[in-house]
N, C-alpha and C. Protein backbone atom coordinates (compact mmCIF):
# COMPACT_ATOMS: atom_id res chain seq x y z
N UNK A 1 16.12 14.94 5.93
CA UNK A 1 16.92 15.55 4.89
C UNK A 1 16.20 15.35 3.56
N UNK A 2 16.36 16.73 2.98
CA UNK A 2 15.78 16.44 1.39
C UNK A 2 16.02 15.32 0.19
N UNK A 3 14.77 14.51 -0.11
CA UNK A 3 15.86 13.14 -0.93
C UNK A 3 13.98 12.62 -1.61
N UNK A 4 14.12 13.55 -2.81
CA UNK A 4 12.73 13.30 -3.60
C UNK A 4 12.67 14.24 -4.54
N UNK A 5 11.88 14.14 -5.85
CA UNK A 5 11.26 15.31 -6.62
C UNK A 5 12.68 16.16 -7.31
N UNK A 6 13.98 14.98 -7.76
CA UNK A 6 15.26 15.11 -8.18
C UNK A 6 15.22 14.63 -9.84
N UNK A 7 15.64 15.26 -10.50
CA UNK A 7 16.23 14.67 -12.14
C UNK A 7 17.63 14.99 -12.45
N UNK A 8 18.48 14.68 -13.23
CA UNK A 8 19.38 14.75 -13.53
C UNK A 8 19.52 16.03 -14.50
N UNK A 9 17.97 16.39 -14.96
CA UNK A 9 18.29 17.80 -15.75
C UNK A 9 17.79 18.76 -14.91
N UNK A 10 17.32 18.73 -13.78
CA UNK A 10 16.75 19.52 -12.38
C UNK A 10 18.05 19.69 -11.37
N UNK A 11 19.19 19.90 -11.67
CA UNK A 11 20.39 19.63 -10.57
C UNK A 11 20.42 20.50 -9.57
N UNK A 12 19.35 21.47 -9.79
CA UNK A 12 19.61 22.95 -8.65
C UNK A 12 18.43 23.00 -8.05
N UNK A 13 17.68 21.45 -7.89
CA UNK A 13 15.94 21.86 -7.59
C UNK A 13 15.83 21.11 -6.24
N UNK A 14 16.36 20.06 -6.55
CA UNK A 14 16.94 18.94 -5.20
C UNK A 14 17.61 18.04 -5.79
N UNK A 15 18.36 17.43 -4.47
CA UNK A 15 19.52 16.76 -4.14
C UNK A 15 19.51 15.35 -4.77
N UNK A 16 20.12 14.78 -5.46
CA UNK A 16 20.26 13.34 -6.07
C UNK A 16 20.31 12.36 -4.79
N UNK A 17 19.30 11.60 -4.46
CA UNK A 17 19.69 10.39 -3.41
C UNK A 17 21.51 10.21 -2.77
N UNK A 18 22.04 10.16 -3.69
CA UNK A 18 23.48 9.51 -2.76
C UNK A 18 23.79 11.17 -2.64
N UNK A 19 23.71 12.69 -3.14
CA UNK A 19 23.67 13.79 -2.75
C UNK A 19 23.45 13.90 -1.28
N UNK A 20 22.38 13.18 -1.00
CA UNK A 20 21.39 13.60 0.53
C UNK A 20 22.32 12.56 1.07
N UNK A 21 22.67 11.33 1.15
CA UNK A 21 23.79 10.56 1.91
C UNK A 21 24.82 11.20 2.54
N UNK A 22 25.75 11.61 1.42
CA UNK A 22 26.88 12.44 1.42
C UNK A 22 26.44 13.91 2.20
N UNK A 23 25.53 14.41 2.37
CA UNK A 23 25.11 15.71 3.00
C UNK A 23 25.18 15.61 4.66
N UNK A 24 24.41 14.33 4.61
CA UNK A 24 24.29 13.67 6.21
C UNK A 24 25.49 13.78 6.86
N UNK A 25 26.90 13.38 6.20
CA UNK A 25 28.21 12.82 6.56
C UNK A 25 28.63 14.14 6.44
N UNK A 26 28.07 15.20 5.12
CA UNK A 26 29.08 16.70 5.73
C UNK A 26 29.07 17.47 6.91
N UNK A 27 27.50 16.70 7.46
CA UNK A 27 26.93 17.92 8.93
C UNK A 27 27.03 17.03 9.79
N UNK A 28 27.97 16.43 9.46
CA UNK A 28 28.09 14.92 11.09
C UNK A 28 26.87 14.52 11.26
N UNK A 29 25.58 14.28 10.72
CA UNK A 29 24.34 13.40 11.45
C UNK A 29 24.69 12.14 11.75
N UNK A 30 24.20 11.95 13.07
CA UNK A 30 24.03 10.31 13.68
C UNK A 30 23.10 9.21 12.53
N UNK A 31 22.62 9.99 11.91
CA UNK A 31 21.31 9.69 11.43
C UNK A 31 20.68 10.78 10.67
N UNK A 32 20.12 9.77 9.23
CA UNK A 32 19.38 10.99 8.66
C UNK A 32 17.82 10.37 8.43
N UNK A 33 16.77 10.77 8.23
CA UNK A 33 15.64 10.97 7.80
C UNK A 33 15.57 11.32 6.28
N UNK A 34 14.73 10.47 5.51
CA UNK A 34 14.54 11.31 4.40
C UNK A 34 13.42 12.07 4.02
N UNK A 35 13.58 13.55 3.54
CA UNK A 35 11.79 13.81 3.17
C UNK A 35 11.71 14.13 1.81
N UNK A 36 9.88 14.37 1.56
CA UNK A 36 9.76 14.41 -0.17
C UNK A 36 9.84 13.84 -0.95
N UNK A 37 9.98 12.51 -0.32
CA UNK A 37 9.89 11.13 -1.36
C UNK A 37 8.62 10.40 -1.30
N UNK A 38 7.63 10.50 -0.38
CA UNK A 38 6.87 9.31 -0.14
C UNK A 38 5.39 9.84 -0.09
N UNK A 39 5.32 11.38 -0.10
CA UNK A 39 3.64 11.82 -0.19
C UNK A 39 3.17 11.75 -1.56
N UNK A 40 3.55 12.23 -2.32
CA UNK A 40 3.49 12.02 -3.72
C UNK A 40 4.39 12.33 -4.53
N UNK A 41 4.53 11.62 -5.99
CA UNK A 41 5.01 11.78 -6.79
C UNK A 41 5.18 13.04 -8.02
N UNK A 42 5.88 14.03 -8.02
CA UNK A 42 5.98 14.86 -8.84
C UNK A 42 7.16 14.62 -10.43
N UNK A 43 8.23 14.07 -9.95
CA UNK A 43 9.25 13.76 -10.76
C UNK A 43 9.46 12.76 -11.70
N UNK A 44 9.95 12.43 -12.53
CA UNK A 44 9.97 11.00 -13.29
C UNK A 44 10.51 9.95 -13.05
N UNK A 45 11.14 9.87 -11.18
CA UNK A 45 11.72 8.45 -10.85
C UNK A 45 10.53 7.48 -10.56
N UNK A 46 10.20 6.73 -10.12
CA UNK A 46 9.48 5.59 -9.83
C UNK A 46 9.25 6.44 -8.02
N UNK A 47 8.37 6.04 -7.74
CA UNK A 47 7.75 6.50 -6.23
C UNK A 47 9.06 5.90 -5.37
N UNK A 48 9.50 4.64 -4.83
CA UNK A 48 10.61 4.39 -4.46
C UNK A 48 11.86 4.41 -4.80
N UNK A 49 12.11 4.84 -5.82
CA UNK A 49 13.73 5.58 -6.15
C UNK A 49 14.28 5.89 -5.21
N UNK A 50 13.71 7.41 -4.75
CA UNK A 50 14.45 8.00 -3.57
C UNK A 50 14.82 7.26 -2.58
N UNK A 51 14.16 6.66 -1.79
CA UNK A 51 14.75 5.92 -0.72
C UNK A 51 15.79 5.00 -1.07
N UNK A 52 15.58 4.06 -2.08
CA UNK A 52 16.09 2.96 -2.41
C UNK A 52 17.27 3.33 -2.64
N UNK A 53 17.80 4.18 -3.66
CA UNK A 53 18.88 4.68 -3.50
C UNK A 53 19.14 5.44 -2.64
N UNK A 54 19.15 6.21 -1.72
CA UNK A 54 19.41 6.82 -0.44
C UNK A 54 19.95 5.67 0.58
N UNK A 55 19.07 4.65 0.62
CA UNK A 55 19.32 3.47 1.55
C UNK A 55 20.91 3.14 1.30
N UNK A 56 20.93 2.32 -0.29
CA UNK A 56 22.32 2.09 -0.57
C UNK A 56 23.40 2.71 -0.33
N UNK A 57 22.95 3.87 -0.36
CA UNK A 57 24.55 5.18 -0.20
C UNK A 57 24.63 5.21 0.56
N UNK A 58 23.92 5.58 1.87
CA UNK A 58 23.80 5.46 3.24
C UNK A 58 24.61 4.23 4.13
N UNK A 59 23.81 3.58 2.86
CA UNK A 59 24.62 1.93 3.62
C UNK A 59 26.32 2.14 3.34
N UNK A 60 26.38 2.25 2.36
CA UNK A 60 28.00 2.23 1.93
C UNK A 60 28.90 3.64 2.93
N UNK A 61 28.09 4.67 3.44
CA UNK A 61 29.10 5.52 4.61
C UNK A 61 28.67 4.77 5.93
N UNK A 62 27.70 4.18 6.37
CA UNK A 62 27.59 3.51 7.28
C UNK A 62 26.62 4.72 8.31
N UNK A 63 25.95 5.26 7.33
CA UNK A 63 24.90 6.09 8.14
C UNK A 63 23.35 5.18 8.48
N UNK A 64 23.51 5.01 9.49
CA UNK A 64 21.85 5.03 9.76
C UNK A 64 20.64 5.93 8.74
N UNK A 65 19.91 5.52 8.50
CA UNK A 65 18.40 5.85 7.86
C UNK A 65 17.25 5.50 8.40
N UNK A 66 16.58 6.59 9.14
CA UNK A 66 15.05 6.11 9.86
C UNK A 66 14.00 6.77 8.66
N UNK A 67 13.25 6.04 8.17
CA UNK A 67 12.00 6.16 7.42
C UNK A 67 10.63 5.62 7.97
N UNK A 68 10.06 6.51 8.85
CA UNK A 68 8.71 5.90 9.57
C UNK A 68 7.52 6.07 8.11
N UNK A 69 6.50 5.46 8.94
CA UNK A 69 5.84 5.50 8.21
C UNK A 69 4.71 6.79 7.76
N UNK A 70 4.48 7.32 6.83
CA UNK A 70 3.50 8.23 7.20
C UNK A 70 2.94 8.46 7.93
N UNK A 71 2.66 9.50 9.09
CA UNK A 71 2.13 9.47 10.37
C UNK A 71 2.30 9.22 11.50
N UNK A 72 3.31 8.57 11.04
CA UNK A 72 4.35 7.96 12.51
C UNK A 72 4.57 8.86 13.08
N UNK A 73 4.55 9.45 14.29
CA UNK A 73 5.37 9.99 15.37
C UNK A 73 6.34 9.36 15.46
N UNK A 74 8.12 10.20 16.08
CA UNK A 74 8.58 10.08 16.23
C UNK A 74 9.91 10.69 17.16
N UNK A 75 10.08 10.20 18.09
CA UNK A 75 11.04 11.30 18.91
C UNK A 75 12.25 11.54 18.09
N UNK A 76 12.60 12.81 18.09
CA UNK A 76 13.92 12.77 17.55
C UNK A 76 15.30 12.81 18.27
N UNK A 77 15.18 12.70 19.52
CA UNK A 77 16.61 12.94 20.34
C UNK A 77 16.28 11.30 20.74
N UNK A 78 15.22 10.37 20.26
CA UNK A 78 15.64 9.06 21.17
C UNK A 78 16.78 8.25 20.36
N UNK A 79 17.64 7.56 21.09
CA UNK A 79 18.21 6.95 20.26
C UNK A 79 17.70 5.43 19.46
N UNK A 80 16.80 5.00 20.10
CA UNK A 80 16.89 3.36 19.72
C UNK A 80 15.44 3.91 18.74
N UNK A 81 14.82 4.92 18.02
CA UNK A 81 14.00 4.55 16.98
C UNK A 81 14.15 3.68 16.27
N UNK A 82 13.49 2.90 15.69
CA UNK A 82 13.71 2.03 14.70
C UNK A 82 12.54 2.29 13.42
N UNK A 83 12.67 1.84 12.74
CA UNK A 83 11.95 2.15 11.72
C UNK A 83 11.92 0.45 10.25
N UNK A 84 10.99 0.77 9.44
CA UNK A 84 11.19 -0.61 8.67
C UNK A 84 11.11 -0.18 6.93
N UNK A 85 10.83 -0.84 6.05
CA UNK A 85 11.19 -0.48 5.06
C UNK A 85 9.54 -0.88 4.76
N UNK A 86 8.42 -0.10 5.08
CA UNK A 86 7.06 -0.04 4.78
C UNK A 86 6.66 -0.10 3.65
N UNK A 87 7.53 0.85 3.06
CA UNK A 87 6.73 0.77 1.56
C UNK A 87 6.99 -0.26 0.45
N UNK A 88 8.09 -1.61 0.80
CA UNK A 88 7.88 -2.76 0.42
C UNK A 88 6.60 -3.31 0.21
N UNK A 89 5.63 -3.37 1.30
CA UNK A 89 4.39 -3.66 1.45
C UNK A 89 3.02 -3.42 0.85
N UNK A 90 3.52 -2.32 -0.25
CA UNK A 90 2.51 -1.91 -0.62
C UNK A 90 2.32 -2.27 -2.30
């Protein structure tokens, strides 16, 4: 789901982090993915904004969030993906 490359004076360009939370929970996802946050930076948040806040909102409906790492393969019908918070690491 879209969750990157957002401003507060951009409201019709993409979705505000807890936007993309709340989106997950309108289309019933088990689980959301976020994209457009992590190849590069176009917008004026900090490179981890997006997630970071996405994570929190997420956390507070009690949605799951898988964020692999760049390149990661990933099945999407498995259930037990797991995923980690990578870009701590960098």
């Amino acid at each position: 789901m879209e969750c990157g490359q957002y401003d507060k004076m951009w409201p019709d360009i993409h979705m505000m982090p807890e936007e993309t939370a709340q989106a997950g929970i309108d289309i019933k996802a088990r689980k959301i993915m976020p994209i457009h946050w992590a190849g590069f930076k176009l917008a004026l948040h900090d490179w981890t904004d997006p997630v970071t806040r996405l994570k929190i909102a997420a956390d507070k409906l009690n949605l799951p969030v898988l964020t692999p790492e760049l390149g990661t393969e990933i099945m999407v019908k498995d259930s037990i993906n797991t995923t980690t918070n990578w870009w701590k690491g960098l």
